[in-house]
Protein backbone atom coordinates (compact mmCIF):
# COMPACT_ATOMS: atom_id res chain seq x y z
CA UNK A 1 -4.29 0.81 -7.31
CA UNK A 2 -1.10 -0.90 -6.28
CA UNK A 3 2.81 -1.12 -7.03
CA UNK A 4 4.24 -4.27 -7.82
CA UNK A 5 7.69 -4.42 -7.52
CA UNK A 6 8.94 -8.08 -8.50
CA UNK A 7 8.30 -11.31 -10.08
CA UNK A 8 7.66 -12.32 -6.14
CA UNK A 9 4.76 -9.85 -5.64
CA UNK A 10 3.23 -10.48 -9.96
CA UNK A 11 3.01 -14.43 -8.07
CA UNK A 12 1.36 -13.43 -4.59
CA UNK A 13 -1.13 -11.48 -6.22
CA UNK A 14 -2.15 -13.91 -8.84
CA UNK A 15 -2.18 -16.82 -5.91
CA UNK A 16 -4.06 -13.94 -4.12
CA UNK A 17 -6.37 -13.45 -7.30
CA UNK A 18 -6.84 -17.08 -7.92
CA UNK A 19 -8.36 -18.07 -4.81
CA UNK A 20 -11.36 -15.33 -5.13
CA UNK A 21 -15.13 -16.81 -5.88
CA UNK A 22 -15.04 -13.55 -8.37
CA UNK A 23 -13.12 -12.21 -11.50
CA UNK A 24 -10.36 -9.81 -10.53
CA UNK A 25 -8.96 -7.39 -13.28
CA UNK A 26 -5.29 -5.48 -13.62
CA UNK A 27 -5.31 -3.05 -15.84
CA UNK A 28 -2.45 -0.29 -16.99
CA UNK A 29 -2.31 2.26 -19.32
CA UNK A 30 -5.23 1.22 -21.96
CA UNK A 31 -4.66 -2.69 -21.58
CA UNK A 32 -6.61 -4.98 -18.84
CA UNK A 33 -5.95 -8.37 -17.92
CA UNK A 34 -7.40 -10.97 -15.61
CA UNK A 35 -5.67 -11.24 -12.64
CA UNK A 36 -5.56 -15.07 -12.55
CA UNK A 37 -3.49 -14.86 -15.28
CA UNK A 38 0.35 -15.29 -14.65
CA UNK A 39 1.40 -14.95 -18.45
CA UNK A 40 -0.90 -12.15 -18.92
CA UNK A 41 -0.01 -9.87 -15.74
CA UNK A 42 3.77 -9.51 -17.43
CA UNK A 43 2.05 -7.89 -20.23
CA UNK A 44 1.42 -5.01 -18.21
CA UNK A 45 3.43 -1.63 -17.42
CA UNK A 46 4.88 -2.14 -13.83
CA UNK A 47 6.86 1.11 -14.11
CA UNK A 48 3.81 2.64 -12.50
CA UNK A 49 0.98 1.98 -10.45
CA UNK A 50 -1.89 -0.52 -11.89
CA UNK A 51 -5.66 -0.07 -10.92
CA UNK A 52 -7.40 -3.54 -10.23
CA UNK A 53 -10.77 -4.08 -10.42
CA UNK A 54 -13.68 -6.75 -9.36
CA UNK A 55 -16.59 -7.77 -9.64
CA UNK A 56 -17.94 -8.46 -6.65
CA UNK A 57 -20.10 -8.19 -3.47
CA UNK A 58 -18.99 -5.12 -0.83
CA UNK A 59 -18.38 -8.01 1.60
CA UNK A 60 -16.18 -10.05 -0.93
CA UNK A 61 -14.09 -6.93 -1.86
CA UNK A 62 -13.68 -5.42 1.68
CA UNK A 63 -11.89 -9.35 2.38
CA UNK A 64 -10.10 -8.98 -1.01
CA UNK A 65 -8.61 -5.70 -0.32
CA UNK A 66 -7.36 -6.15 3.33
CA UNK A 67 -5.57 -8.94 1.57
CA UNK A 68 -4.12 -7.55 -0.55
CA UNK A 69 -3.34 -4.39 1.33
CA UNK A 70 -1.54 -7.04 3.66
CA UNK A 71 0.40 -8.06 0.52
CA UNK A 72 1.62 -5.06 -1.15
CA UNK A 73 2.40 -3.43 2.98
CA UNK A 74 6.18 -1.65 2.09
């Protein structure tokens, strides 16, 4: 799960999302969206934590999540 704070981090992540050879999902409360979707990420709660999800290899997700860990670093 992550926090995201501002429009600036909703844009890094879907950059960050967009790039990967795999589907990435953000989802909060009951409602999930793809995470290469600008539009769609501002449909979600940010008051709390969101979980995101993909569908991936081990190898492709151990690369996606040091990225984003980098990213979302307070």
């Amino acid at each position: 799960s992550i926090l995201i704070r501002s429009v600036d981090e909703v844009q890094a992540f879907v950059q960050l999302a967009m790039i990967q050879p795999f589907e990435v999902f953000v989802e909060s409360d009951r409602r999930q969206v793809s995470g290469k979707n600008f539009m769609g990420m501002f449909s979600l709660d940010f008051h709390q934590p969101v979980q995101v999800r993909v569908d991936c290899d081990e190898d492709n997700f151990c690369r996606f999540r040091q990225e984003a860990t980098r990213l979302f670093a307070s």
